[in-house]
C-alpha atoms as a PDB file:
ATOM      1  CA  UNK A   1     -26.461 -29.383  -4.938  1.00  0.00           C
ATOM      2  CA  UNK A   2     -24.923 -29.339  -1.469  1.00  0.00           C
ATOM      3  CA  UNK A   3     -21.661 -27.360   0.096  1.00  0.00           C
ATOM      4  CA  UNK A   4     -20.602 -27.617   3.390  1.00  0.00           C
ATOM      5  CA  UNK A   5     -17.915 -26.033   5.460  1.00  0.00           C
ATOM      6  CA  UNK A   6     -16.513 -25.947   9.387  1.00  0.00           C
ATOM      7  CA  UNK A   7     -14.500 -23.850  11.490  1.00  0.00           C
ATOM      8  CA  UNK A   8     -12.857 -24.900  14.828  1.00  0.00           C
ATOM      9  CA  UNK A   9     -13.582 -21.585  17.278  1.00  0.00           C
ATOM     10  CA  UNK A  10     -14.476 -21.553  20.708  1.00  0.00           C
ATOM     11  CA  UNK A  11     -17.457 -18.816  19.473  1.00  0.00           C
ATOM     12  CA  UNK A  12     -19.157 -21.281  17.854  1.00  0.00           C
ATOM     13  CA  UNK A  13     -22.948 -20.704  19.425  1.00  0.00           C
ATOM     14  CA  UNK A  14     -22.437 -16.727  19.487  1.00  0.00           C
ATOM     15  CA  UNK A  15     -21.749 -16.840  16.129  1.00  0.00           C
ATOM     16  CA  UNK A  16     -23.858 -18.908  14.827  1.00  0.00           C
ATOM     17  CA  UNK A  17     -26.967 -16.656  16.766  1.00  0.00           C
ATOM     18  CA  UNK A  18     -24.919 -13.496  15.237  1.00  0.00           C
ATOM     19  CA  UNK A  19     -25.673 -14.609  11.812  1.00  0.00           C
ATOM     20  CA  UNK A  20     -28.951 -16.008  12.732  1.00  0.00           C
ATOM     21  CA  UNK A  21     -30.413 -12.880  13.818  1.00  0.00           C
ATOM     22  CA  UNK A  22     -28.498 -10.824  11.665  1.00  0.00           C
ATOM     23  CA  UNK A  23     -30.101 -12.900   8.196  1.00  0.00           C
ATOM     24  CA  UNK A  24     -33.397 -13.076  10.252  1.00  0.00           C
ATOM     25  CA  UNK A  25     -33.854  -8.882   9.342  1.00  0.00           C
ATOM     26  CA  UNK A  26     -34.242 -10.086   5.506  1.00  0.00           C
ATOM     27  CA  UNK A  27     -34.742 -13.397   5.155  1.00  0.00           C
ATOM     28  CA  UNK A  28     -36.859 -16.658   7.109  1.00  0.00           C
ATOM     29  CA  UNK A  29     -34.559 -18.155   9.838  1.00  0.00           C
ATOM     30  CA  UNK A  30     -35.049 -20.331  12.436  1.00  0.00           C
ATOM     31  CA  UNK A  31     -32.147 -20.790  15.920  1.00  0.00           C
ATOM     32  CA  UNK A  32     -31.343 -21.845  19.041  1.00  0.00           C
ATOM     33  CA  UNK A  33     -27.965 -21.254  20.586  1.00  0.00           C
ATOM     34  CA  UNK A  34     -26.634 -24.741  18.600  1.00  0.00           C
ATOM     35  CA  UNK A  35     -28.849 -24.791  15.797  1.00  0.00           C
ATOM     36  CA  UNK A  36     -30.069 -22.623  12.877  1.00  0.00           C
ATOM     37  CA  UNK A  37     -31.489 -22.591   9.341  1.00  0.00           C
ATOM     38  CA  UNK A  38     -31.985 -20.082   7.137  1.00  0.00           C
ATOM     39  CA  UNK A  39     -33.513 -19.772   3.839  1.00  0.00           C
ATOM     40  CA  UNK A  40     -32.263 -17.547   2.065  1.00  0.00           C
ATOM     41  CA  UNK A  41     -35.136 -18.030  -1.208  1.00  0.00           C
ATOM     42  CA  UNK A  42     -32.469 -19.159  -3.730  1.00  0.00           C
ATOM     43  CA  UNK A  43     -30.957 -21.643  -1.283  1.00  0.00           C
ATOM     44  CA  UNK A  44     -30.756 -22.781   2.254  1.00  0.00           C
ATOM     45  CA  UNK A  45     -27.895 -23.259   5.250  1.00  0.00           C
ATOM     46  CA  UNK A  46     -28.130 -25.498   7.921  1.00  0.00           C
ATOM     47  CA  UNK A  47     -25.464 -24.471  10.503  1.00  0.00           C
ATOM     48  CA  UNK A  48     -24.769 -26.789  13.615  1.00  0.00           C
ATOM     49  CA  UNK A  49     -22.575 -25.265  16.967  1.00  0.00           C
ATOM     50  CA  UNK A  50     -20.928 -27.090  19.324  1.00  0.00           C
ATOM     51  CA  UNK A  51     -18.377 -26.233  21.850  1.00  0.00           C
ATOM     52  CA  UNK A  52     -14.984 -25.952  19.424  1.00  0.00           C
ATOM     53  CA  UNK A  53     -17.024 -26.345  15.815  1.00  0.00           C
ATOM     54  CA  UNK A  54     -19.455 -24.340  13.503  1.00  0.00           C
ATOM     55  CA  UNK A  55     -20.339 -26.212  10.603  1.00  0.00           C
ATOM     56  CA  UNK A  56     -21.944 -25.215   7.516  1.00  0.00           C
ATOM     57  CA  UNK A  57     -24.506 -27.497   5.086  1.00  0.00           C
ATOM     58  CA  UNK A  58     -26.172 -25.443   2.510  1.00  0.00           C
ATOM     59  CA  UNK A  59     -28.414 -26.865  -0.728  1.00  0.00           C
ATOM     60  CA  UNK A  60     -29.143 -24.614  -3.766  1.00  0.00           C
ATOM     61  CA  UNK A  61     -30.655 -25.757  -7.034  1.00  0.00           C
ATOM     62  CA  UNK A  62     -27.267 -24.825  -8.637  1.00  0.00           C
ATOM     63  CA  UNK A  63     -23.359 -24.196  -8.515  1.00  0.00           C
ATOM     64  CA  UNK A  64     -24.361 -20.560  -8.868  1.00  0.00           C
ATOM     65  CA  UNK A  65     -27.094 -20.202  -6.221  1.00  0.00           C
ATOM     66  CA  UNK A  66     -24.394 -22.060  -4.226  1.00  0.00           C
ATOM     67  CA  UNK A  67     -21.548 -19.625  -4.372  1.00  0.00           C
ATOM     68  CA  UNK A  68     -24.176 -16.716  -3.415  1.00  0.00           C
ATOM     69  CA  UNK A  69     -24.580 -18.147   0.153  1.00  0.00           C
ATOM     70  CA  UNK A  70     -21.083 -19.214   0.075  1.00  0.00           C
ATOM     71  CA  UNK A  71     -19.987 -15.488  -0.127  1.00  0.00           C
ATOM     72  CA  UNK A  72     -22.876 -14.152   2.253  1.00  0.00           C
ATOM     73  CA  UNK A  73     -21.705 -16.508   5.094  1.00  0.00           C
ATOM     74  CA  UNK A  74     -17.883 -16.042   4.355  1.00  0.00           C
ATOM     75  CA  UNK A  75     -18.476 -12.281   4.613  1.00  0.00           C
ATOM     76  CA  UNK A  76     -20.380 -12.149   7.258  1.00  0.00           C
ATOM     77  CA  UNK A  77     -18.534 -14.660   9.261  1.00  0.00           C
ATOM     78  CA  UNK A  78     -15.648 -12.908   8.922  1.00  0.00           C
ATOM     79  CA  UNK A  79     -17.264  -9.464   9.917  1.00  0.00           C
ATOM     80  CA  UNK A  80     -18.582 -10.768  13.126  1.00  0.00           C
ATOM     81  CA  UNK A  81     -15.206 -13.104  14.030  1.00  0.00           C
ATOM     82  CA  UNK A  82     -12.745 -10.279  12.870  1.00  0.00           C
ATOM     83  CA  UNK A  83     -10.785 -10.669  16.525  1.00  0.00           C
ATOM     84  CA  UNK A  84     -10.470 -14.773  15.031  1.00  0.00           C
ATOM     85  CA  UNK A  85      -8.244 -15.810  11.970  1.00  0.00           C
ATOM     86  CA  UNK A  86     -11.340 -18.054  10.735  1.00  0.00           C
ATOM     87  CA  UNK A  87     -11.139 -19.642   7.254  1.00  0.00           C
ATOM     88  CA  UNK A  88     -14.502 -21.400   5.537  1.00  0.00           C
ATOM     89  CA  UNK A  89     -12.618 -23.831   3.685  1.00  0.00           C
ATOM     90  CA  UNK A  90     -16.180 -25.241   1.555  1.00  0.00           C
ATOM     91  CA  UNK A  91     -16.957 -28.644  -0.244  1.00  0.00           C
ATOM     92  CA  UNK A  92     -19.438 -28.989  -3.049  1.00  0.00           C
ATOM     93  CA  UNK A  93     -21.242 -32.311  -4.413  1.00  0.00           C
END
């Protein structure tokens, strides 16, 4: 299964690396400033920055595994972006 998510902020590259080194103290990730992926072991996020977007595509085996990483990047997100009013708005198929 797949869910995906983006957020207009001109932040997008520091916080994608925010969350990329932040996830990188427990789990396997891999960045640059506009790209990262991290595996989380249940389920994996792609997340793509460019200058006004950071978008979200994550694949889990199911709904459940899914709404894990959902809640890990909505939380965190919102802990690093707390000066922004940022809302992950996500779409499974």
């Amino acid at each position: 299964m797949t869910m995906k998510a983006s957020v207009q902020t001109d932040h997008a590259s520091k916080y994608l690396q925010q969350l990329c080194k932040h996830f990188a103290h427990k789990v396997s990730v891999q960045y640059t400033p506009e790209k990262g992926d991290v595996d989380f072991g249940f389920g994996n996020c792609l997340m793509t920055a460019d200058e006004k977007t950071l978008s979200f595509v994550c694949h889990a085996d199911d709904r459940p595994r899914l709404g894990k990483i959902e809640g890990i990047i909505s939380i965190h997100l919102e802990k690093f972006a707390w000066r922004e009013d940022l809302e992950l708005k996500w779409n499974y198929s």
